[in-house]
N, C-alpha and C. Protein backbone atom coordinates (compact mmCIF):
# COMPACT_ATOMS: atom_id res chain seq x y z
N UNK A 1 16.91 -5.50 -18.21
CA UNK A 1 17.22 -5.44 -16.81
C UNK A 1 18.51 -6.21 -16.57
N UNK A 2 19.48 -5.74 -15.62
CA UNK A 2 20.33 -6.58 -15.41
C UNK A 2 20.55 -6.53 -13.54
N UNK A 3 20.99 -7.61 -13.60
CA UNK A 3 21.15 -8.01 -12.20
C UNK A 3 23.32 -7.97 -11.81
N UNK A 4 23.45 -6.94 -10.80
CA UNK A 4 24.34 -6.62 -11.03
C UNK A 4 25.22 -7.58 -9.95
N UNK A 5 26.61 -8.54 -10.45
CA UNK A 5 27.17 -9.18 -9.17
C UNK A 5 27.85 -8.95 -8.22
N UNK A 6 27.62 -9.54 -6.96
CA UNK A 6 28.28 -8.94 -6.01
C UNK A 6 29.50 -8.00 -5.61
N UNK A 7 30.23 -9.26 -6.50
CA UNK A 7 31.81 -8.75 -6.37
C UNK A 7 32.13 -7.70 -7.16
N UNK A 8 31.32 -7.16 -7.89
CA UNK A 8 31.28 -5.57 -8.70
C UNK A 8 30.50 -4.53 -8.16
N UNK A 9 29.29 -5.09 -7.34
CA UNK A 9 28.21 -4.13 -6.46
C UNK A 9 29.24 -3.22 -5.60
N UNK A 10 29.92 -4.34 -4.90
CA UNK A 10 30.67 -3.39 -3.90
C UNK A 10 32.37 -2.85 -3.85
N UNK A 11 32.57 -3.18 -4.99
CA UNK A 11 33.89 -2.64 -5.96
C UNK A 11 33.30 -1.45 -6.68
N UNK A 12 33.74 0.06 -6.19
CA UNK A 12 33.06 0.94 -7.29
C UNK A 12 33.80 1.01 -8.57
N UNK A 13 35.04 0.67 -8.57
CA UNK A 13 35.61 1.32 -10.00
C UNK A 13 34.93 0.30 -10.64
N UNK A 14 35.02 -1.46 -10.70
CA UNK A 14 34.40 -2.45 -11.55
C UNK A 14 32.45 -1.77 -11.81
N UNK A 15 32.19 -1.04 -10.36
CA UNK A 15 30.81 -0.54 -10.83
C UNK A 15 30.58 0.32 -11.64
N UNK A 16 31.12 1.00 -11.82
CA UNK A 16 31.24 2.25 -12.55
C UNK A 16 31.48 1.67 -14.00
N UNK A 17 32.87 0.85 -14.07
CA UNK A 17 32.41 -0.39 -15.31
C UNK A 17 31.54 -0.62 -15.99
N UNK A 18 30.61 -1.69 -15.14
CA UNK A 18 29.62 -2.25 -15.27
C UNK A 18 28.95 -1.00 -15.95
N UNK A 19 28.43 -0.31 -15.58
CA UNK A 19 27.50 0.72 -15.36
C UNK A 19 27.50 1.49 -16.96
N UNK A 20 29.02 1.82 -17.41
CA UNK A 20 29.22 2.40 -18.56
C UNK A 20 28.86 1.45 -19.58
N UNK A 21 29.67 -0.27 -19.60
CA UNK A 21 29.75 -0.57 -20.75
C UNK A 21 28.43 -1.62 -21.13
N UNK A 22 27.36 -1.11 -20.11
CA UNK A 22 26.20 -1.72 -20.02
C UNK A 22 25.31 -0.41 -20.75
N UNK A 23 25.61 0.61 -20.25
CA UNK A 23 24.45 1.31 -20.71
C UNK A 23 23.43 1.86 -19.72
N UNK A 24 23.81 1.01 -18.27
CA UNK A 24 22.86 1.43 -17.82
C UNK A 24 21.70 2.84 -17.35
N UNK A 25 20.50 3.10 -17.73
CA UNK A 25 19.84 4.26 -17.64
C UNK A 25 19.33 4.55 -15.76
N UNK A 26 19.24 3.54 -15.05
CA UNK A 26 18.46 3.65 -13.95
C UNK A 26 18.78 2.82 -13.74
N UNK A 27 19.33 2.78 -11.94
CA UNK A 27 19.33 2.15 -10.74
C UNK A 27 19.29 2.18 -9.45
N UNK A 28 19.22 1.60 -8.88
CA UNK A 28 18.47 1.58 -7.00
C UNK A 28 19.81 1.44 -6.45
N UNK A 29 20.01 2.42 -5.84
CA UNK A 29 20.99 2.49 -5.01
C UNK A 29 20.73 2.41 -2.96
N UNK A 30 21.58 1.91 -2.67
CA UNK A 30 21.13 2.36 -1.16
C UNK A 30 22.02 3.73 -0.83
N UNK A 31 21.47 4.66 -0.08
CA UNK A 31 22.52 6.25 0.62
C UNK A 31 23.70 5.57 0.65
N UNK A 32 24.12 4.00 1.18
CA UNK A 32 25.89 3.69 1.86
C UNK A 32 26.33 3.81 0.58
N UNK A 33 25.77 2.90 -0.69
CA UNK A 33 26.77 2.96 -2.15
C UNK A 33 26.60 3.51 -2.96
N UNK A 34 25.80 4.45 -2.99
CA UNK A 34 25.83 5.77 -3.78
C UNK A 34 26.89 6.88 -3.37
N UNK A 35 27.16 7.00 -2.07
CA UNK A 35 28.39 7.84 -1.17
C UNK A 35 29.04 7.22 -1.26
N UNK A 36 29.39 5.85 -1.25
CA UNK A 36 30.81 5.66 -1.63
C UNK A 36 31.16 4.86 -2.89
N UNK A 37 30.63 5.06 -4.34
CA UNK A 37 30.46 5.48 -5.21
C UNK A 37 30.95 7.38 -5.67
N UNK A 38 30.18 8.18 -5.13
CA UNK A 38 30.57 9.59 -5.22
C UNK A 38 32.05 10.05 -4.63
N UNK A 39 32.49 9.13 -3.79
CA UNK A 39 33.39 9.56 -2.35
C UNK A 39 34.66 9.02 -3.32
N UNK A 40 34.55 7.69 -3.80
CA UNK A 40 35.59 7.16 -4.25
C UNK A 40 36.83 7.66 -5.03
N UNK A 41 38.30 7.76 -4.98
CA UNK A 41 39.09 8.88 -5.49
C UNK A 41 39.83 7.93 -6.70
N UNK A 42 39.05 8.73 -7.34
CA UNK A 42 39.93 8.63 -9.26
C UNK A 42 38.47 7.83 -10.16
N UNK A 43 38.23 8.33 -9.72
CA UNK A 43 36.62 7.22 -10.55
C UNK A 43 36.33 8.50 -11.44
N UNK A 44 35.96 8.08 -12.87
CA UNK A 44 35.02 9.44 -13.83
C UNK A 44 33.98 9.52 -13.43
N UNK A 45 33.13 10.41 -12.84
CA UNK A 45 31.95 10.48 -12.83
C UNK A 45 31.11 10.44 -13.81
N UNK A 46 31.36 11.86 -14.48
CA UNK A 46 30.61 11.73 -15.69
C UNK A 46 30.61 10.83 -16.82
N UNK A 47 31.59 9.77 -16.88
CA UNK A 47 31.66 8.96 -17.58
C UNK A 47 30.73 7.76 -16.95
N UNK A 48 30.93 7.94 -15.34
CA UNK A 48 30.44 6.41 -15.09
C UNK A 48 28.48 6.79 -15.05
N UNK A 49 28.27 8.06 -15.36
CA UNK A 49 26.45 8.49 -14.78
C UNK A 49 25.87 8.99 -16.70
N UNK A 50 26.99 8.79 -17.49
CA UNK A 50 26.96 9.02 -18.54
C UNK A 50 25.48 8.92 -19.27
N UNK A 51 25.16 7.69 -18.94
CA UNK A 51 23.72 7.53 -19.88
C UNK A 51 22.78 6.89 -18.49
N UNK A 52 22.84 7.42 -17.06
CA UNK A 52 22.25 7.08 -16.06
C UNK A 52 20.77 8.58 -16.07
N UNK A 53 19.66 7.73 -16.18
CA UNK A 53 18.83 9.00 -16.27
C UNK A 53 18.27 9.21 -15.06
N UNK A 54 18.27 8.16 -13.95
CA UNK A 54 17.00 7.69 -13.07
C UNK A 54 18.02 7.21 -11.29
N UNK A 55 18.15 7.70 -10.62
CA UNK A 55 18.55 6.95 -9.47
C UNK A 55 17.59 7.12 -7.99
N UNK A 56 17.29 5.96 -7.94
CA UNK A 56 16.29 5.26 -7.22
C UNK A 56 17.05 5.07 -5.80
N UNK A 57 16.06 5.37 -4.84
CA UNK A 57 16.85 5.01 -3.32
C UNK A 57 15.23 4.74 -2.36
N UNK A 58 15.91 3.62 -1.44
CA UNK A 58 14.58 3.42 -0.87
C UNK A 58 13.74 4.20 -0.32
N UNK A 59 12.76 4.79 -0.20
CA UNK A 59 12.07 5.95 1.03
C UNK A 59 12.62 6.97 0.38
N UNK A 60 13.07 6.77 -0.92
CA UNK A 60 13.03 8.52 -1.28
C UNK A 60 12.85 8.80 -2.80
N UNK A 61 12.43 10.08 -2.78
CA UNK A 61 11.83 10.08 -4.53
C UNK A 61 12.90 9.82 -5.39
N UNK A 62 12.93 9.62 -6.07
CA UNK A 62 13.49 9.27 -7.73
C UNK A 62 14.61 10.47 -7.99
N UNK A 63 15.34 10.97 -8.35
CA UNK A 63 16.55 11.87 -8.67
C UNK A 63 16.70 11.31 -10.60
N UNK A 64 16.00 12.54 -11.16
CA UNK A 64 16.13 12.29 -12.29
C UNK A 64 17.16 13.35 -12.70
N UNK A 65 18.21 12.87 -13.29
CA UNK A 65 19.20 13.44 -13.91
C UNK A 65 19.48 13.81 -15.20
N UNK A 66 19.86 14.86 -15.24
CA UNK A 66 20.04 15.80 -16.65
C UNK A 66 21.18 16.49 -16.75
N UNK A 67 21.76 15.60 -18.13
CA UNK A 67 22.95 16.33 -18.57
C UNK A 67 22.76 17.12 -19.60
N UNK A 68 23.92 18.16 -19.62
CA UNK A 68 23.90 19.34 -20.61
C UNK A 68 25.05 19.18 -21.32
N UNK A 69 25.25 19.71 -22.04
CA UNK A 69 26.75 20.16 -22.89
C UNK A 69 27.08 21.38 -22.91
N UNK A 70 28.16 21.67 -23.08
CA UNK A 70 28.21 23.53 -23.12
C UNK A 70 27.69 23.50 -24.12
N UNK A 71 27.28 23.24 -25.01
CA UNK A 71 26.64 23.95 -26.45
C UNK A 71 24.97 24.18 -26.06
N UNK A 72 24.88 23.48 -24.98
CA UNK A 72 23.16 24.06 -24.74
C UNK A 72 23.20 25.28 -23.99
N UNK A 73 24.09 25.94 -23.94
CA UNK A 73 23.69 27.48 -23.44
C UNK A 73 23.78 28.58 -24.42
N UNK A 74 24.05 27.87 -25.75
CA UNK A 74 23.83 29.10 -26.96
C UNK A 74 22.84 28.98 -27.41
C-alpha cells in the first residue's frame, strides 16, 4: 500500500509519476482528480494507467480495467 503525498496528489504529471514508477494496480480516486487527471494536456495515459487494474470512486462501483494489445485480436 502506499500513501500518496500531497504535493504529487494534486500535481497530475508528478501523479502519473508516482503512479508508473510505483506500479501502482488500484486506486481511489475522487470524480474532481480523476477528470483532471484525464483532462490534463500532454500527460501519457496509457503509460500513466499502465499496470492500473482497479479504480475506485466513492458511491460508485469499482471500474475494472482491461488492456489489450493489438496482437489479441489474432
Amino acid at each position: 500500500m502506499y500513501i500518496i503525498p500531497d504535493d504529487v496528489i494534486y500535481d497530475p504529471p508528478q501523479l502519473v509519476t508516482f503512479l508508473t514508477e510505483n506500479h501502482i494496480t488500484r486506486m481511489l480516486f475522487t470524480p474532481s482528480l480523476l477528470q483532471a487527471v484525464l483532462e490534463f494536456k500532454g500527460l501519457d495515459l496509457d503509460k500513466a494507467f499502465q499496470f492500473m487494474r482497479c479504480v475506485c470512486m466513492p458511491d460508485m462501483p469499482d471500474i475494472t480495467l482491461v488492456h489489450t494489445s493489438p496482437c489479441d485480436n489474432v
